[in-house]
Protein backbone atom coordinates (compact mmCIF):
# COMPACT_ATOMS: atom_id res chain seq x y z
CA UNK A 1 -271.51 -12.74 98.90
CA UNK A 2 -267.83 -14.51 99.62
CA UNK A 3 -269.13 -14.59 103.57
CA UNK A 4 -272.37 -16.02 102.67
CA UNK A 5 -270.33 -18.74 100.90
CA UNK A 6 -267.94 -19.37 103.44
CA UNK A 7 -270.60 -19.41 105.92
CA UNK A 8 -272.24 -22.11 103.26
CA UNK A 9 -268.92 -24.32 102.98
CA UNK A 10 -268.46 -24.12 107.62
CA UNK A 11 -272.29 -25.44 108.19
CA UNK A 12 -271.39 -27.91 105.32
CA UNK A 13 -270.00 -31.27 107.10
CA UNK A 14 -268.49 -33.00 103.72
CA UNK A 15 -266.69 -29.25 103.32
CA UNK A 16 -265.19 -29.06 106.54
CA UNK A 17 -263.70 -33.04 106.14
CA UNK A 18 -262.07 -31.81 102.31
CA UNK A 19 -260.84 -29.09 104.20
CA UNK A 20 -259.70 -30.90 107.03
CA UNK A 21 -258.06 -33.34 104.34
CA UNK A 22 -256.79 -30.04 102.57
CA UNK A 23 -254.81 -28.82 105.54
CA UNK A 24 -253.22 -31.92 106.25
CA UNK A 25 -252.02 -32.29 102.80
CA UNK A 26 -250.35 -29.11 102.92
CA UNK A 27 -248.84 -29.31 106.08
CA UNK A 28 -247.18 -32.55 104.61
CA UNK A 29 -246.15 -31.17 101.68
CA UNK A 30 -244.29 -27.93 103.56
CA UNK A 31 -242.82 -30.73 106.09
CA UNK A 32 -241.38 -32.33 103.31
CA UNK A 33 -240.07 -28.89 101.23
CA UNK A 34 -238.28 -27.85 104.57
CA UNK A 35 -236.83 -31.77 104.96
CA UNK A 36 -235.56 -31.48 101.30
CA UNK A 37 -234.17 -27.82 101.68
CA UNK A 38 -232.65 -28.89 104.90
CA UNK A 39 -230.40 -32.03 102.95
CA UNK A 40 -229.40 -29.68 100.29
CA UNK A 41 -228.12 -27.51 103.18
CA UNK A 42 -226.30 -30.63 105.06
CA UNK A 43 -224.59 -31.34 101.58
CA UNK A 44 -223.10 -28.07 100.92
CA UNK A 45 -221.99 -28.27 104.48
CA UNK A 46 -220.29 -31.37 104.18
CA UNK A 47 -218.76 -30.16 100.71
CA UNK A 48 -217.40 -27.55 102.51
CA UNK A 49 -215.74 -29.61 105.46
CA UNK A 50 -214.40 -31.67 102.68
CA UNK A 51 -212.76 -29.17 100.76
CA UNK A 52 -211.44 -27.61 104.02
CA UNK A 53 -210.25 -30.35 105.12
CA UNK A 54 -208.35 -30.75 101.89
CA UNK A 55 -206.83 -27.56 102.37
CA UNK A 56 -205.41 -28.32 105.49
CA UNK A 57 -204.08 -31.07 104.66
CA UNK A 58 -202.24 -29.70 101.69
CA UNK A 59 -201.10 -26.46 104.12
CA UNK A 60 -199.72 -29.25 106.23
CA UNK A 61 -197.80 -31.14 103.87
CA UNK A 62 -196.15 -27.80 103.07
CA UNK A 63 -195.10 -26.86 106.53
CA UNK A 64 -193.39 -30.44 107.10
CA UNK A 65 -191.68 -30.04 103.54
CA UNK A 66 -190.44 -26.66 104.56
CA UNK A 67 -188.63 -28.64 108.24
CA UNK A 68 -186.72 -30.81 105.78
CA UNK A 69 -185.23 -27.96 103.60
CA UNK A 70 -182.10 -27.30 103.92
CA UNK A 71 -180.67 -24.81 106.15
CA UNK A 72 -177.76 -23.06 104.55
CA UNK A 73 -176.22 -23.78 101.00
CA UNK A 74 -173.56 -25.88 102.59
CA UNK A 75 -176.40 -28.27 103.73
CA UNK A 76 -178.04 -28.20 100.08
CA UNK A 77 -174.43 -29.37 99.13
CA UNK A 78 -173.72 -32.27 101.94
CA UNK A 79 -177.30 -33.22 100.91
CA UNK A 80 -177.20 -33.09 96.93
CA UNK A 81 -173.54 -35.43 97.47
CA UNK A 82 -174.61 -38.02 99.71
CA UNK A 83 -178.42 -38.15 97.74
CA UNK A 84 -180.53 -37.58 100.31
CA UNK A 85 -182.37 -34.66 98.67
């Protein structure tokens, strides 16, 4: 019965140009799911370089702020009197 109908629907000329139509609609419409999952992607991506990039930048201002300490208590002092700390 479902072949005879399918069978009905392939000899059927207006049938095969809705299904031609058919197919092309969906292929656009998966194109454009896969475009739209592939931007959310690229955002959290770029979120992530961001915050990385934050990170680094924080984990460098700590490294330079730890060259400027002072070196001994004696330099604390020299530095706390002539108020360069």
């Amino acid at each position: 019965m479902i072949g005879g109908l399918i069978a009905t629907l392939a000899r059927s000329s207006w049938a095969r140009t809705a299904l031609c139509y058919g197919v092309s609609a969906l292929a656009i419409l998966l194109f454009l799911v896969a475009l739209r999952r592939s931007g959310e992607r690229t955002g959290r991506l770029a979120e992530r370089l961001e915050t990385t990039e934050k990170a680094n930048d924080v984990q460098r201002q700590m490294l330079e702020a730890t060259a400027r300490r002072p070196r001994s208590r004696d330099e604390l002092v020299e530095r706390l009197r002539d108020g360069r700390f």
